[in-house]
C-alpha atoms as a PDB file:
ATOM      1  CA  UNK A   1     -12.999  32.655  15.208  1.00  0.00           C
ATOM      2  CA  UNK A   2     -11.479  29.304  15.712  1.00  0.00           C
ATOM      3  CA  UNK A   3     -13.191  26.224  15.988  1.00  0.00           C
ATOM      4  CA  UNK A   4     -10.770  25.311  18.923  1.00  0.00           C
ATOM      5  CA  UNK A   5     -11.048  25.176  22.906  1.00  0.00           C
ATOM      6  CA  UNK A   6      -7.050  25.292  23.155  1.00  0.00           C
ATOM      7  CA  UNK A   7      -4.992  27.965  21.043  1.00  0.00           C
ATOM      8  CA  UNK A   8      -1.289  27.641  19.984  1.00  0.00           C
ATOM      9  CA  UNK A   9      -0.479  29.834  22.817  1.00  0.00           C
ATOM     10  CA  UNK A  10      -1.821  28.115  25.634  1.00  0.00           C
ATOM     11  CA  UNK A  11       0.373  26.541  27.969  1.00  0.00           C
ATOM     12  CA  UNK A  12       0.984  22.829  27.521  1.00  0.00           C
ATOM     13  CA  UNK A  13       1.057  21.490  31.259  1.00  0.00           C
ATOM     14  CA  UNK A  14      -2.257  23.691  31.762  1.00  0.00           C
ATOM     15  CA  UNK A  15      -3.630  21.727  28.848  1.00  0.00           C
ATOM     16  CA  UNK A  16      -2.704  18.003  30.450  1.00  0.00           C
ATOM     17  CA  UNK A  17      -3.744  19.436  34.026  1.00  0.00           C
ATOM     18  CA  UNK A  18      -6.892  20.326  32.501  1.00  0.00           C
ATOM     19  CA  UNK A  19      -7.695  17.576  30.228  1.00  0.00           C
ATOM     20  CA  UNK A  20      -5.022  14.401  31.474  1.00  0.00           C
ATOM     21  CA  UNK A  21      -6.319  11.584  28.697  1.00  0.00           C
ATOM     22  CA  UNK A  22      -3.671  13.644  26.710  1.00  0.00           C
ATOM     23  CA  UNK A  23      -0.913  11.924  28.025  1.00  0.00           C
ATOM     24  CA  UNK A  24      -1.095   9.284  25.520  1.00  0.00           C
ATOM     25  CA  UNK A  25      -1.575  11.645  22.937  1.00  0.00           C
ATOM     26  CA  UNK A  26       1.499  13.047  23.970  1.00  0.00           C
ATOM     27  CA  UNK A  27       3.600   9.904  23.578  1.00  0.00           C
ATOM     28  CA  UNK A  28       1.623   8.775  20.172  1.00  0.00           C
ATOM     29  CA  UNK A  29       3.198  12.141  19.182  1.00  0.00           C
ATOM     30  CA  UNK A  30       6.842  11.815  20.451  1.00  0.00           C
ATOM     31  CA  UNK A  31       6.643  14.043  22.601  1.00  0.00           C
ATOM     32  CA  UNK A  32       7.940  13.858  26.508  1.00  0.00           C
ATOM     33  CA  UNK A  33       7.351  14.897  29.310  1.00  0.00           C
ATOM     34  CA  UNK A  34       9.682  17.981  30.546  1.00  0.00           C
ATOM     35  CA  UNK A  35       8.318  20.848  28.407  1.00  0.00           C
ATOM     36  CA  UNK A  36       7.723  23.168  31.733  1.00  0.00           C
ATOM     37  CA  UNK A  37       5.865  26.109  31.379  1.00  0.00           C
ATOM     38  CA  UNK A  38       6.574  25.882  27.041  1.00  0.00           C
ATOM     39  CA  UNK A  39       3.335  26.869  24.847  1.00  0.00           C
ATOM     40  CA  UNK A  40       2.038  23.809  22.818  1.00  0.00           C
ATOM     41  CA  UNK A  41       3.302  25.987  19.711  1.00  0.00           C
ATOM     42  CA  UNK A  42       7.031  25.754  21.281  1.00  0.00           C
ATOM     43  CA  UNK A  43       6.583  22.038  22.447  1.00  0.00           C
ATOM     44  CA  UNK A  44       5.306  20.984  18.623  1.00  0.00           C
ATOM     45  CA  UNK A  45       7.981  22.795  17.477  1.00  0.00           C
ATOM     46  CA  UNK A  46      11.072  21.474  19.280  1.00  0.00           C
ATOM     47  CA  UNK A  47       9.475  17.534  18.278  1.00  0.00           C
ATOM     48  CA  UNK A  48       8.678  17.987  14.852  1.00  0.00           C
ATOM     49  CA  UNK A  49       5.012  17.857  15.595  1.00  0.00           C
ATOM     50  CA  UNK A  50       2.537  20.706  13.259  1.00  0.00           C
ATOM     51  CA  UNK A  51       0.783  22.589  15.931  1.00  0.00           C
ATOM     52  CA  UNK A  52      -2.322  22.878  13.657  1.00  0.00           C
ATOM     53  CA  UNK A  53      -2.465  18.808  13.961  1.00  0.00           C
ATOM     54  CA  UNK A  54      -1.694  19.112  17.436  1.00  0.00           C
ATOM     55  CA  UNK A  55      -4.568  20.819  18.129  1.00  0.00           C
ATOM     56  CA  UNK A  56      -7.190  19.430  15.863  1.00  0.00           C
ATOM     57  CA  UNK A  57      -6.345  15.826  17.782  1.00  0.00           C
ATOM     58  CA  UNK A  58      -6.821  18.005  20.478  1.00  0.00           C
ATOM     59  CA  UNK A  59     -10.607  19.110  20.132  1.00  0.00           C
ATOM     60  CA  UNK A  60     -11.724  15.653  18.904  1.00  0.00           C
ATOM     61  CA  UNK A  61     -10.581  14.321  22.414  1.00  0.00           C
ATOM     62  CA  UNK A  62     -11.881  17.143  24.239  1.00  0.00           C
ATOM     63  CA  UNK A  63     -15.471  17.574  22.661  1.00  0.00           C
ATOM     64  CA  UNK A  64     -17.060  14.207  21.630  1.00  0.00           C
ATOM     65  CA  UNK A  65     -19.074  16.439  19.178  1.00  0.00           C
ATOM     66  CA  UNK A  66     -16.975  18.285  17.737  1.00  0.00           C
ATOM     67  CA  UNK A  67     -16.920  17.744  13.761  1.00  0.00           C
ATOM     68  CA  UNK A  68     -14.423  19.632  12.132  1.00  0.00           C
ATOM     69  CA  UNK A  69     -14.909  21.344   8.738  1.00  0.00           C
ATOM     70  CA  UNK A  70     -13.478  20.818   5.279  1.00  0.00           C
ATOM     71  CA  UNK A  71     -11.854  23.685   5.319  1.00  0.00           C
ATOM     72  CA  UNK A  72      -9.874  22.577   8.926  1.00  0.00           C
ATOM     73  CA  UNK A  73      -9.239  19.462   7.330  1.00  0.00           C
ATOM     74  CA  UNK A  74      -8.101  20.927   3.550  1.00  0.00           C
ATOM     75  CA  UNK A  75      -5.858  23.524   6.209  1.00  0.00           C
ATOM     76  CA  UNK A  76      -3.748  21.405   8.514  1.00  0.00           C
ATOM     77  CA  UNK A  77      -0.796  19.644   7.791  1.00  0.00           C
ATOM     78  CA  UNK A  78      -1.575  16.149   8.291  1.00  0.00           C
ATOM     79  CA  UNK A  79       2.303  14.248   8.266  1.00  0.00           C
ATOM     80  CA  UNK A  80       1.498  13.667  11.640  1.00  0.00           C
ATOM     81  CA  UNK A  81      -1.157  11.608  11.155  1.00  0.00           C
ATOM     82  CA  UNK A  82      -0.220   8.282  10.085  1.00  0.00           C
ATOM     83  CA  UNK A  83       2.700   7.930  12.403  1.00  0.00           C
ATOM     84  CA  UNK A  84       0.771   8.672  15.033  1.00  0.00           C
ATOM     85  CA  UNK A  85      -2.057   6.267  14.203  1.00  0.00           C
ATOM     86  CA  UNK A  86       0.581   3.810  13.708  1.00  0.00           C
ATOM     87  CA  UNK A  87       2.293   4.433  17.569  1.00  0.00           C
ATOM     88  CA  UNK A  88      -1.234   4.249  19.167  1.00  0.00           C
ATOM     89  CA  UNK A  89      -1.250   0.562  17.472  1.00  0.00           C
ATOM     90  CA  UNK A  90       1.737  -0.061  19.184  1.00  0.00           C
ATOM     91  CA  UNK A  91       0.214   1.324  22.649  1.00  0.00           C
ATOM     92  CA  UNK A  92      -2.818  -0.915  22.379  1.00  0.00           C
ATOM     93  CA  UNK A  93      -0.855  -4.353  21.369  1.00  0.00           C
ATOM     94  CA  UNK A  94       2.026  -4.327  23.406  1.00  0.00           C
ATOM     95  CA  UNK A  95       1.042  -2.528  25.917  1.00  0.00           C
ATOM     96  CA  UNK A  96      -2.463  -1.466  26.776  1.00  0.00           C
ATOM     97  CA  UNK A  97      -4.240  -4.861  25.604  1.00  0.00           C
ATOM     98  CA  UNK A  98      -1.221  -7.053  27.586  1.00  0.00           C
ATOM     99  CA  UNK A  99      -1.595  -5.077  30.602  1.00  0.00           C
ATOM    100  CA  UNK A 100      -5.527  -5.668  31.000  1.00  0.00           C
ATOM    101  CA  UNK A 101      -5.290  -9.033  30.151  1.00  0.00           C
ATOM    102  CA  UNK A 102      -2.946  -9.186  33.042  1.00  0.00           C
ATOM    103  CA  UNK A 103      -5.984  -8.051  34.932  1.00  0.00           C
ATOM    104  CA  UNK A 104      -8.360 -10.532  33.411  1.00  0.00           C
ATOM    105  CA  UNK A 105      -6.287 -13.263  34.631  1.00  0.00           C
ATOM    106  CA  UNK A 106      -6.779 -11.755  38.189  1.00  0.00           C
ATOM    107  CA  UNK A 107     -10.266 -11.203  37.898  1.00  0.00           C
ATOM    108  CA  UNK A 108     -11.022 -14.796  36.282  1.00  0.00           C
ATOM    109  CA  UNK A 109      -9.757 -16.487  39.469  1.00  0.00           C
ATOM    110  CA  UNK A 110     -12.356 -14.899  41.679  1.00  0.00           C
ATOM    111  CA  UNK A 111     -14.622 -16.218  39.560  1.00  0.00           C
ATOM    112  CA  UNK A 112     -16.463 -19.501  39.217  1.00  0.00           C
ATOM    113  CA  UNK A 113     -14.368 -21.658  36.825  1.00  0.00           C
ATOM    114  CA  UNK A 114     -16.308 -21.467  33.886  1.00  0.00           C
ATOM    115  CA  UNK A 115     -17.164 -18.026  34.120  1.00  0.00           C
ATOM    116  CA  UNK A 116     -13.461 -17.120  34.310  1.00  0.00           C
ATOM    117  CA  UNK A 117     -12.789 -19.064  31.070  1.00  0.00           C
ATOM    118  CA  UNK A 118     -15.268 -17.432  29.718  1.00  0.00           C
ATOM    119  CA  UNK A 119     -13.970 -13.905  29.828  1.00  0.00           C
ATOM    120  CA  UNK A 120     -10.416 -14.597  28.760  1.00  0.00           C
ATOM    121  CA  UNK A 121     -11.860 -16.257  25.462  1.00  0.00           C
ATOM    122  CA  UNK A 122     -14.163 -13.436  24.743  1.00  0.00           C
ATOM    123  CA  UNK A 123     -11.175 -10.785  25.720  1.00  0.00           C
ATOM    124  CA  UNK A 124      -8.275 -13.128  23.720  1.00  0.00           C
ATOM    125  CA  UNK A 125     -11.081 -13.010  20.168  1.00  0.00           C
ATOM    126  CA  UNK A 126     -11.299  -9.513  20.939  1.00  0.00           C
ATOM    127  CA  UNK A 127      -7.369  -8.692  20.874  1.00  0.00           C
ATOM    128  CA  UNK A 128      -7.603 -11.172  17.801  1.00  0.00           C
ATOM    129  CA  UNK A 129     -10.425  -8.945  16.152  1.00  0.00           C
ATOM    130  CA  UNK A 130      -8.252  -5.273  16.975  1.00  0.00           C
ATOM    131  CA  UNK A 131      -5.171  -6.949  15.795  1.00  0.00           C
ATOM    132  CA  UNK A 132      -7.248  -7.542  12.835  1.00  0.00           C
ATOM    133  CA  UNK A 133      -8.496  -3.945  12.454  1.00  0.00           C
ATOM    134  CA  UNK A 134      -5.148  -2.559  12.632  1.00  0.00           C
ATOM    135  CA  UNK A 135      -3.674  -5.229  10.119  1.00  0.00           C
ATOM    136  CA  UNK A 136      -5.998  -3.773   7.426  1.00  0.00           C
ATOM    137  CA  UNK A 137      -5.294  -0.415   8.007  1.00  0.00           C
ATOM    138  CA  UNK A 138      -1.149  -0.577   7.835  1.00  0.00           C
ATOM    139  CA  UNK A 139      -1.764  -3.112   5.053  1.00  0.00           C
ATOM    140  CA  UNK A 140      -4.350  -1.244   3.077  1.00  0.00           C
ATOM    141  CA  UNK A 141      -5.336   2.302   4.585  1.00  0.00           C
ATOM    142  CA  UNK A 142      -2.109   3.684   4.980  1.00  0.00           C
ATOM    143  CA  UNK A 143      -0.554   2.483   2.006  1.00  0.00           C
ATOM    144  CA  UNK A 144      -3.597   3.904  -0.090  1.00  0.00           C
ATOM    145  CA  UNK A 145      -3.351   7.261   1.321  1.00  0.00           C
ATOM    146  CA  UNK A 146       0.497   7.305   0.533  1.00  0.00           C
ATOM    147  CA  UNK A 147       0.127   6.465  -3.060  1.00  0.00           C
ATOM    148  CA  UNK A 148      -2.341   9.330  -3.365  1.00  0.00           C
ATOM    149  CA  UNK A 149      -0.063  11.937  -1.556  1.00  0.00           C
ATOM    150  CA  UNK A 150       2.293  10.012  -3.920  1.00  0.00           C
ATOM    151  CA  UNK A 151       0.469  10.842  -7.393  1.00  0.00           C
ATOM    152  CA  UNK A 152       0.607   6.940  -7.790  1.00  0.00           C
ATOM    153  CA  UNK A 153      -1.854   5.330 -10.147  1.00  0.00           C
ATOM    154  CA  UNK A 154      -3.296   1.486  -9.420  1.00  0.00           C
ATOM    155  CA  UNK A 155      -5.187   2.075  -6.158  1.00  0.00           C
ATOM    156  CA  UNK A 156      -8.585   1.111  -7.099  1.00  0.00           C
ATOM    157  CA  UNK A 157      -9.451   1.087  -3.204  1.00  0.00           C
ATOM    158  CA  UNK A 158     -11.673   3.699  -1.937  1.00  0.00           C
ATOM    159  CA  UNK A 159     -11.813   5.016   1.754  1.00  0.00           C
ATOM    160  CA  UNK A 160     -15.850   4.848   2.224  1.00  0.00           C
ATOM    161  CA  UNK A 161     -15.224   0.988   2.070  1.00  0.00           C
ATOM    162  CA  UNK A 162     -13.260   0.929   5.113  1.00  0.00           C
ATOM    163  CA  UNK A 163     -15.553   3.592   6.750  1.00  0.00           C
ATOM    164  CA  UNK A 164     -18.437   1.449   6.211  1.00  0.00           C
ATOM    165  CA  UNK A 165     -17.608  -1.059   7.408  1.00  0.00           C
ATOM    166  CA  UNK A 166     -15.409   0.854  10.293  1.00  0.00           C
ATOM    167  CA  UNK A 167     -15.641  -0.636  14.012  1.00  0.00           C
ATOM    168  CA  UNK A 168     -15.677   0.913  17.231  1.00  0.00           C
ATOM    169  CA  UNK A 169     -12.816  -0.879  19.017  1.00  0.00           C
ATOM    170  CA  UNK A 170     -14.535   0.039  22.273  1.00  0.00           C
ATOM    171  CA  UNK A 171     -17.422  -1.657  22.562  1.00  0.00           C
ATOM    172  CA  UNK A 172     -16.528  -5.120  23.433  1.00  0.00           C
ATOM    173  CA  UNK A 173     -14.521  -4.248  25.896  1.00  0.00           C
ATOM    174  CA  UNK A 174     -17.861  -2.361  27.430  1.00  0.00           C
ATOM    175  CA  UNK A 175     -19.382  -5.123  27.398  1.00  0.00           C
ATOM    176  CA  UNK A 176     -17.095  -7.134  28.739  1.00  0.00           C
ATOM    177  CA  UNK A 177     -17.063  -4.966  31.500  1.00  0.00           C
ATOM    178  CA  UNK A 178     -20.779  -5.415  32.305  1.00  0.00           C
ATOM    179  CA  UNK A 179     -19.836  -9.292  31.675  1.00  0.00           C
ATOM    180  CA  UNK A 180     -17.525  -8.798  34.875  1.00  0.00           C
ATOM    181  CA  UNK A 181     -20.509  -7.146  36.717  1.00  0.00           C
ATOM    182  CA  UNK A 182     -22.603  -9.800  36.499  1.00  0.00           C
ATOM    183  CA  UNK A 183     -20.079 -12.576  38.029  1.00  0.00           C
ATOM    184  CA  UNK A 184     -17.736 -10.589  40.117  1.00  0.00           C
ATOM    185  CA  UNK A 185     -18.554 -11.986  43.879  1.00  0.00           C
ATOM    186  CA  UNK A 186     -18.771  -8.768  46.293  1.00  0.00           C
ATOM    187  CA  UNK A 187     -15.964  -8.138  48.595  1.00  0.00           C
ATOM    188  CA  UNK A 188     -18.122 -10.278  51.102  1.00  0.00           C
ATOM    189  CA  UNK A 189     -17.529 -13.404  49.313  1.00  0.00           C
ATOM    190  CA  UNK A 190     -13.813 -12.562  48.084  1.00  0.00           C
ATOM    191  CA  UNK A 191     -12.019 -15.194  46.445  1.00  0.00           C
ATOM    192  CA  UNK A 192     -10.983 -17.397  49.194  1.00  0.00           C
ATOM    193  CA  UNK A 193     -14.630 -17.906  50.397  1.00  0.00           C
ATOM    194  CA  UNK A 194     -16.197 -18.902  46.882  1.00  0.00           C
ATOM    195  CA  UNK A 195     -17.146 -21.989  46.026  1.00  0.00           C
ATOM    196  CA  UNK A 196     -15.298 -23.469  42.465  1.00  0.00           C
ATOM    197  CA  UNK A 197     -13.398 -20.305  42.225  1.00  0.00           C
ATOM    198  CA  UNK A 198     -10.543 -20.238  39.868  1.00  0.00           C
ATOM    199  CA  UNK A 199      -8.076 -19.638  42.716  1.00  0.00           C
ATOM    200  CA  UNK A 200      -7.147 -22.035  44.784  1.00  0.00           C
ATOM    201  CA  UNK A 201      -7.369 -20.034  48.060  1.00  0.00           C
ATOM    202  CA  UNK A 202      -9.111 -21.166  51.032  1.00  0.00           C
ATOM    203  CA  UNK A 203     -11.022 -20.137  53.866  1.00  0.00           C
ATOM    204  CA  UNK A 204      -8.462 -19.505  56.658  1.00  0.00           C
ATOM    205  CA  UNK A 205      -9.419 -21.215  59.797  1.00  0.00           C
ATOM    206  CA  UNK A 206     -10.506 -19.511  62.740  1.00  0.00           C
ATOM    207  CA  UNK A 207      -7.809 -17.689  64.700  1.00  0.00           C
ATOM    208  CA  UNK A 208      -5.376 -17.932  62.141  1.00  0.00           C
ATOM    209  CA  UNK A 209      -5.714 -14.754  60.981  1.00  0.00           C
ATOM    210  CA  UNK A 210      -6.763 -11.705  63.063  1.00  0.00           C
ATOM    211  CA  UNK A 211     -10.010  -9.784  62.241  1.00  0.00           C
ATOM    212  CA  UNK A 212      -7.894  -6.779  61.244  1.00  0.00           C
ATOM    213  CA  UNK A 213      -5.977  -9.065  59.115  1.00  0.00           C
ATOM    214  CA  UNK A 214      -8.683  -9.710  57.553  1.00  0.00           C
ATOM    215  CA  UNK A 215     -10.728  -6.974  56.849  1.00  0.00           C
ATOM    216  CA  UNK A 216      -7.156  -5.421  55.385  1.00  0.00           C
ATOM    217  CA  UNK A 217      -7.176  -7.966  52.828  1.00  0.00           C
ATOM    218  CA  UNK A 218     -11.206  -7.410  51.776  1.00  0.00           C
ATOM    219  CA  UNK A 219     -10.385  -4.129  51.525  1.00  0.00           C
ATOM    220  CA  UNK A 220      -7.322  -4.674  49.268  1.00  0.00           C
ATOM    221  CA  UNK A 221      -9.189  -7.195  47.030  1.00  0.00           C
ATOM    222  CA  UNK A 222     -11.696  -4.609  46.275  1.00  0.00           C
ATOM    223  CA  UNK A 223      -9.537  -1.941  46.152  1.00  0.00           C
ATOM    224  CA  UNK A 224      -7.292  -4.478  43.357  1.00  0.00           C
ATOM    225  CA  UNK A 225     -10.991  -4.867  41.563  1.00  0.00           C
ATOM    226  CA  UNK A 226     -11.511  -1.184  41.382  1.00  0.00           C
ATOM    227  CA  UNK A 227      -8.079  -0.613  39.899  1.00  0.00           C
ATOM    228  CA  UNK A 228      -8.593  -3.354  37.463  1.00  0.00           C
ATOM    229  CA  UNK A 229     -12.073  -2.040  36.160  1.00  0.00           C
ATOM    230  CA  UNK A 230     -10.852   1.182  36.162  1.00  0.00           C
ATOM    231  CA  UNK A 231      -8.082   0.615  33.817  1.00  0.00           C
ATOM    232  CA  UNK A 232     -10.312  -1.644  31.139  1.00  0.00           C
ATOM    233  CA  UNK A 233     -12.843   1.502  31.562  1.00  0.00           C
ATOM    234  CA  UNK A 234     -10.021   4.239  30.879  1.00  0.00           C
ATOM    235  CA  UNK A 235      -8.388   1.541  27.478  1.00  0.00           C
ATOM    236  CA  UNK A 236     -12.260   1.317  26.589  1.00  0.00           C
ATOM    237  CA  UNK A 237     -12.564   5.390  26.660  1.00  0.00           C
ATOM    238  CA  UNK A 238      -9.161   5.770  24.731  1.00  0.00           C
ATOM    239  CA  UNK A 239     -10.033   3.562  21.760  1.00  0.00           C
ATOM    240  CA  UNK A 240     -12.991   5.910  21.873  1.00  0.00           C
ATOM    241  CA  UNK A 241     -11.062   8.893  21.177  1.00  0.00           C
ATOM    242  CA  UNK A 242      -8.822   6.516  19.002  1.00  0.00           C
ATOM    243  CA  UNK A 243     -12.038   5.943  16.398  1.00  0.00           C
ATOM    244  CA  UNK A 244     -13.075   8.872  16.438  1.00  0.00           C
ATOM    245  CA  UNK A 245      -9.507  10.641  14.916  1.00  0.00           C
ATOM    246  CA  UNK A 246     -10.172   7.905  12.295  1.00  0.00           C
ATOM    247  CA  UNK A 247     -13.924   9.083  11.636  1.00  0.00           C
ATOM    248  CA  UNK A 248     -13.624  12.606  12.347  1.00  0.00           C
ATOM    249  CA  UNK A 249     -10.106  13.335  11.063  1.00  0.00           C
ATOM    250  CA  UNK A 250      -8.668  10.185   8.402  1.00  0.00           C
ATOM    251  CA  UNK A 251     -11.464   9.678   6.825  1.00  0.00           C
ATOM    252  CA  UNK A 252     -12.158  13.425   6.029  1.00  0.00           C
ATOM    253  CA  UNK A 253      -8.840  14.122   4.998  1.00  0.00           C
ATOM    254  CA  UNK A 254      -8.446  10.748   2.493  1.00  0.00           C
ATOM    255  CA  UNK A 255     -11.910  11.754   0.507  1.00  0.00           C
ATOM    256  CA  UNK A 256      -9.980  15.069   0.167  1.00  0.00           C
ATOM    257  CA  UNK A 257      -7.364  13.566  -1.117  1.00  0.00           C
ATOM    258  CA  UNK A 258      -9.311  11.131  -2.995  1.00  0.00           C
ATOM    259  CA  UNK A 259     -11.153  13.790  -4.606  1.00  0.00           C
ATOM    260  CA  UNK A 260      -8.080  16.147  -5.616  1.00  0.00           C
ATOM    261  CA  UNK A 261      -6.137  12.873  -7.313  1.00  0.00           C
ATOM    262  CA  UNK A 262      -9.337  11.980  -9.076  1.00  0.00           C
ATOM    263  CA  UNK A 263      -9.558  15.770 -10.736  1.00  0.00           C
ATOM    264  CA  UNK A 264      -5.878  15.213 -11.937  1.00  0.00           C
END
């Protein structure tokens, strides 16, 4: 019986209606959007992706829990795996990371000043600390794990030392979100109505604006807040799933490798 939820057969826009967070699977994979009603076994096929790797990536998102076995490991063709380890670095850098400090910018001017400073210094040493953690895995992970598929003597580095000592990307940015729950002003006292904001806004005077007017713009100010928190939430859930492929899945698969080299 496989150890599974999806099979090979299933159909691939069932599987992203069903669980959506595999969007950006899908593009850390090269693969677009447009597949119709396709099985995931045609779609990996027609990209060059190994449907076995496909769907092992797969159950790690889907089931927190889920560990898989040696012998899933020792069985799936793992090409697939550095390239798209490298691509979800270049999601979080230059794209997911930029866009929510977009947001932090936002949020820090309906904040008091200091508080607002605050939270783009702890957010800028936390892009410095993932830009850090991915630095040492292209520089030293990956290029371990190729001289072993590689036969190549003069590694001396060992993949327990980077699992270790192996951070969850994710939780900073949890807490920054409860840091933004403790200082963001309710909808009540929006921006333009709070004393040493960040923004420069200011009460309107009366009868320059109509009540409507103004309850429009509450409204959109929390609805903007929502968004905002909603995207650091979803970033803060995919780097999740992101450590996890490298707990559940890289580091697995290098002791395997690690193992077979050192038997040569």
């Amino acid at each position: 019986m496989s150890e599974f939820i999806y099979s090979a057969t299933d159909n691939l826009s069932a599987l992203v209606t069903a669980q959506p967070e595999l969007l950006l699977t899908l593009s850390h994979l090269g693969i677009p959007l447009g597949f119709g009603d396709k099985t995931i076994a045609q779609v990996c096929r027609e990209h060059g992706v190994a449907t076995e790797f496909f769907l092992l990536v797969t159950q790690v998102y889907c089931d927190d829990n889920y560990a898989p076995s040696q012998a899933v490991i020792k069985s799936t063709p793992m090409g697939n795996l550095i390239p798209y380890l490298m691509s979800s670095h270049d999601y979080y850098l230059n794209r997911g990371l930029p866009h929510i400090k977009g947001h932090l910018a936002r949020i820090a001017n309906m904040l008091p000043a200091r508080a607002g400073k605050a939270i783009k210094q702890f957010f800028d040493a936390y892009v410095d600390e993932v830009r850090a953690h991915f630095a040492h895995e292209e520089n030293t992970v990956y290029p371990h794990i190729t001289r072993l598929l590689n036969h190549q003597p003069g590694d001396d580095y060992m993949i327990k030392e980077y699992l270790a000592h192996h951070d969850n990307l994710q939780d900073k940015l949890s807490d920054l979100v409860q840091i933004i729950f403790k200082y963001l002003p309710t909808s009540s006292s929006s921006p333009s109505k709070i004393d040493g904001a960040g923004g420069s806004m200011k009460t309107p005077s009366p009868g320059s604006v109509t009540a409507s007017a103004m309850v429009k713009n509450i409204t959109t100010d929390a609805d903007n807040t929502i968004d905002m928190i909603f995207d650091i939430l979803q970033l803060s859930r995919d780097l999740r799933k992101h450590s996890l492929i490298e707990e559940k899945i890289l580091g697995p698969y290098v002791k395997q490798l690690e193992k077979h080299y050192s038997a040569r």
